[in-house]
Structure formats: C-alpha cells, structure tokens
C-alpha atoms as a PDB file:
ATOM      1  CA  UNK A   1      21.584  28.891  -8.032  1.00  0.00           C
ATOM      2  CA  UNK A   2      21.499  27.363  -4.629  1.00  0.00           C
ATOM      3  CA  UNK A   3      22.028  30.058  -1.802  1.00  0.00           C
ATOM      4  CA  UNK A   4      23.245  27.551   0.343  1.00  0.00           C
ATOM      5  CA  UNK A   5      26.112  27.718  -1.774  1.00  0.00           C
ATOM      6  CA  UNK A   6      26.686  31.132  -0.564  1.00  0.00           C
ATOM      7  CA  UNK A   7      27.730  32.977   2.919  1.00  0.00           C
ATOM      8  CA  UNK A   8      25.941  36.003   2.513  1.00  0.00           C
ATOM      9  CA  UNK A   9      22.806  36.628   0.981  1.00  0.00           C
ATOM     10  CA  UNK A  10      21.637  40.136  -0.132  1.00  0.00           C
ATOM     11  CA  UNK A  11      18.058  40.164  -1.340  1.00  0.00           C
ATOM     12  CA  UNK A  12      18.186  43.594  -3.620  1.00  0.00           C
ATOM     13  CA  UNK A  13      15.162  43.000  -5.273  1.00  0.00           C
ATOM     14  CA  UNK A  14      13.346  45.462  -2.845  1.00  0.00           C
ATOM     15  CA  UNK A  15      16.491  48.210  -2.467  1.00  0.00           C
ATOM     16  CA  UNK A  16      16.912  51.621  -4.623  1.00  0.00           C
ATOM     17  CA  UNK A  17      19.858  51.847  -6.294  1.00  0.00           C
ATOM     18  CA  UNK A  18      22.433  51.470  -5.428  1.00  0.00           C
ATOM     19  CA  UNK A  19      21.916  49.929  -1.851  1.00  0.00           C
ATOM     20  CA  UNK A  20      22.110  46.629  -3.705  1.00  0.00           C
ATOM     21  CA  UNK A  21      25.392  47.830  -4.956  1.00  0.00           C
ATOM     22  CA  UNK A  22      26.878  49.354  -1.935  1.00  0.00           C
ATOM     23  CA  UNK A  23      25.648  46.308   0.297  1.00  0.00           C
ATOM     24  CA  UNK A  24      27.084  43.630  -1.816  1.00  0.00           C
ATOM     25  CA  UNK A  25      30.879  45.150  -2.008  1.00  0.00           C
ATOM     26  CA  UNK A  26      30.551  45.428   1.475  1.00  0.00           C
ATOM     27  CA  UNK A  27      29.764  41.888   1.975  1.00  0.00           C
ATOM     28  CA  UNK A  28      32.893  41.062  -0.529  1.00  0.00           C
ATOM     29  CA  UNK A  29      34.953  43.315   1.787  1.00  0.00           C
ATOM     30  CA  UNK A  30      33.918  40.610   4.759  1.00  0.00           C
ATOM     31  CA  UNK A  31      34.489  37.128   2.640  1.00  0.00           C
ATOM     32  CA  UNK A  32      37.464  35.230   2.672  1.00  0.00           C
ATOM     33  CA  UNK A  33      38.934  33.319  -0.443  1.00  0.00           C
ATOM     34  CA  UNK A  34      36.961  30.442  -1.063  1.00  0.00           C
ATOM     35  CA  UNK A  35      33.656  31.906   0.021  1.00  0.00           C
ATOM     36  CA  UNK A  36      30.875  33.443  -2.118  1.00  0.00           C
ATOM     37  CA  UNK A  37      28.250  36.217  -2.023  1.00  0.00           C
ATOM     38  CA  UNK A  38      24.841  35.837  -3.870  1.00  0.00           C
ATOM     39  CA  UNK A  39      23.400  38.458  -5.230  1.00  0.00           C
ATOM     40  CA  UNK A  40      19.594  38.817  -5.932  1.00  0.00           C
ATOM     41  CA  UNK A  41      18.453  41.661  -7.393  1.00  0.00           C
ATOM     42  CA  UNK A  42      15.294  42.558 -10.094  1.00  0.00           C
ATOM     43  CA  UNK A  43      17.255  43.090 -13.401  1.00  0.00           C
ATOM     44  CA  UNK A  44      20.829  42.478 -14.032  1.00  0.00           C
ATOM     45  CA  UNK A  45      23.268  44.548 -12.147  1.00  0.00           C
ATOM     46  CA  UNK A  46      25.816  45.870 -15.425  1.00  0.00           C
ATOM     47  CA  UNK A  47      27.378  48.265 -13.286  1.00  0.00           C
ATOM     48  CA  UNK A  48      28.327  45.793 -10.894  1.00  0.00           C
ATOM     49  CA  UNK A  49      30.475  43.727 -13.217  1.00  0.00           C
ATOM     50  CA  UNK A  50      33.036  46.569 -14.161  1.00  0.00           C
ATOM     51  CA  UNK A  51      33.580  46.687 -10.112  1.00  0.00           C
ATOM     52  CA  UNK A  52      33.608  42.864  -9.658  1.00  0.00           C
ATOM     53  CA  UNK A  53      36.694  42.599 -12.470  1.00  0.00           C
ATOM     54  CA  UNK A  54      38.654  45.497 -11.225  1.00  0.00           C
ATOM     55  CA  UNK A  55      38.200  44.688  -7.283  1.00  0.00           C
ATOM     56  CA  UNK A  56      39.734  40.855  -8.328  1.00  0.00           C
ATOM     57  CA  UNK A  57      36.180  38.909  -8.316  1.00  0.00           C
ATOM     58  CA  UNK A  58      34.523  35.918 -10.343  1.00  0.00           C
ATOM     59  CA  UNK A  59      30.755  35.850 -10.852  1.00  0.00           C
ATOM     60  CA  UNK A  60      28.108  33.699 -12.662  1.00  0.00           C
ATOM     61  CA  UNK A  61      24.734  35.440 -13.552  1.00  0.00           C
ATOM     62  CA  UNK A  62      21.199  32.868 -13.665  1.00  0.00           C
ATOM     63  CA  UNK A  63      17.775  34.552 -14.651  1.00  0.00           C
ATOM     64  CA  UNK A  64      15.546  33.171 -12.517  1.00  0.00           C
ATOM     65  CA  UNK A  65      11.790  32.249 -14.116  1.00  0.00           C
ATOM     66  CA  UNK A  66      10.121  35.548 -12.255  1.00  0.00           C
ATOM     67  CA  UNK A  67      12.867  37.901 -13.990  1.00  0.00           C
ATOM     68  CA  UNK A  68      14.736  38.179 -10.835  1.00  0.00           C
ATOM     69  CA  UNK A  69      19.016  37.544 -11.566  1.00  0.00           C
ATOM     70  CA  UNK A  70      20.886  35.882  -9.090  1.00  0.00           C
ATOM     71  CA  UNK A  71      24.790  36.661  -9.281  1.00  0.00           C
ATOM     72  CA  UNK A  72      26.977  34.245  -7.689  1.00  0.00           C
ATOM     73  CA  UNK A  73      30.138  36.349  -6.384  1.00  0.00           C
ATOM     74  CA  UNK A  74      34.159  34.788  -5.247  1.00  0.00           C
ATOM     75  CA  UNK A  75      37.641  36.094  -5.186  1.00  0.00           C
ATOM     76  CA  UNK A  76      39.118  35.137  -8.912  1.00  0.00           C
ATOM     77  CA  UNK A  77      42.718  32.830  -7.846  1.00  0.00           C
ATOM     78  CA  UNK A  78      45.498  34.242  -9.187  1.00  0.00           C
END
C-alpha cells in the first residue's frame, strides 16, 4: 500500500499491545470522511477488525514481504 494514500500513519510495529490499537482509533476519531488511516503493525491486528465494523469503518489488509501488515482504514458510506 502506498502511505501517501493515507493522512495518518501509525508505525505499530515497535508498540505493546495495544498502543497500536488505542493509537489508531484515536487517529479514526480525528479523520474526516474521505480520508484514511494506515496501519502498520508486525502481525495482523484481528481484534481490530471487530472495532473497525462496529465503529462504521472500511479496511483492506496487504502482507508486506518482511511479515509486517499494513491496514488501510476509511469511514464505510452509508
């Protein structure tokens, strides 16, 4: 994924859980419709989805080739 396709950026990959958890809904608390977080973080984030899909968001997953998973993060339209 491209992060310049995204307004915030938060690198997990060297936060205990769940900083990368708590830092990324705060970032979706800041984002307007339209814009995106990314997400990068060292294994995939399953508790995150549940969140994303009750809070109203959209979000594509990539494994990157060092095992790190970017997730890509809008509002879902209604």
């Amino acid at each position: 994924m491209n992060q310049a396709r995204a307004e915030r950026v938060i690198d997990g990959r060297s936060m205990e859980p769940p900083e990368p958890f708590v830092h990324t809904m705060e970032a979706l608390d800041t984002i307007k419709p339209g814009q995106k977080v990314l997400l990068i973080v060292g294994r995939e984030p399953i508790p995150l989805y549940r969140a994303l899909e009750l809070n109203g968001f959209s979000w594509q997953t990539e494994r990157l080739p060092d095992g790190s998973v970017e997730v890509l993060i809008w509002h879902r339209k209604s």
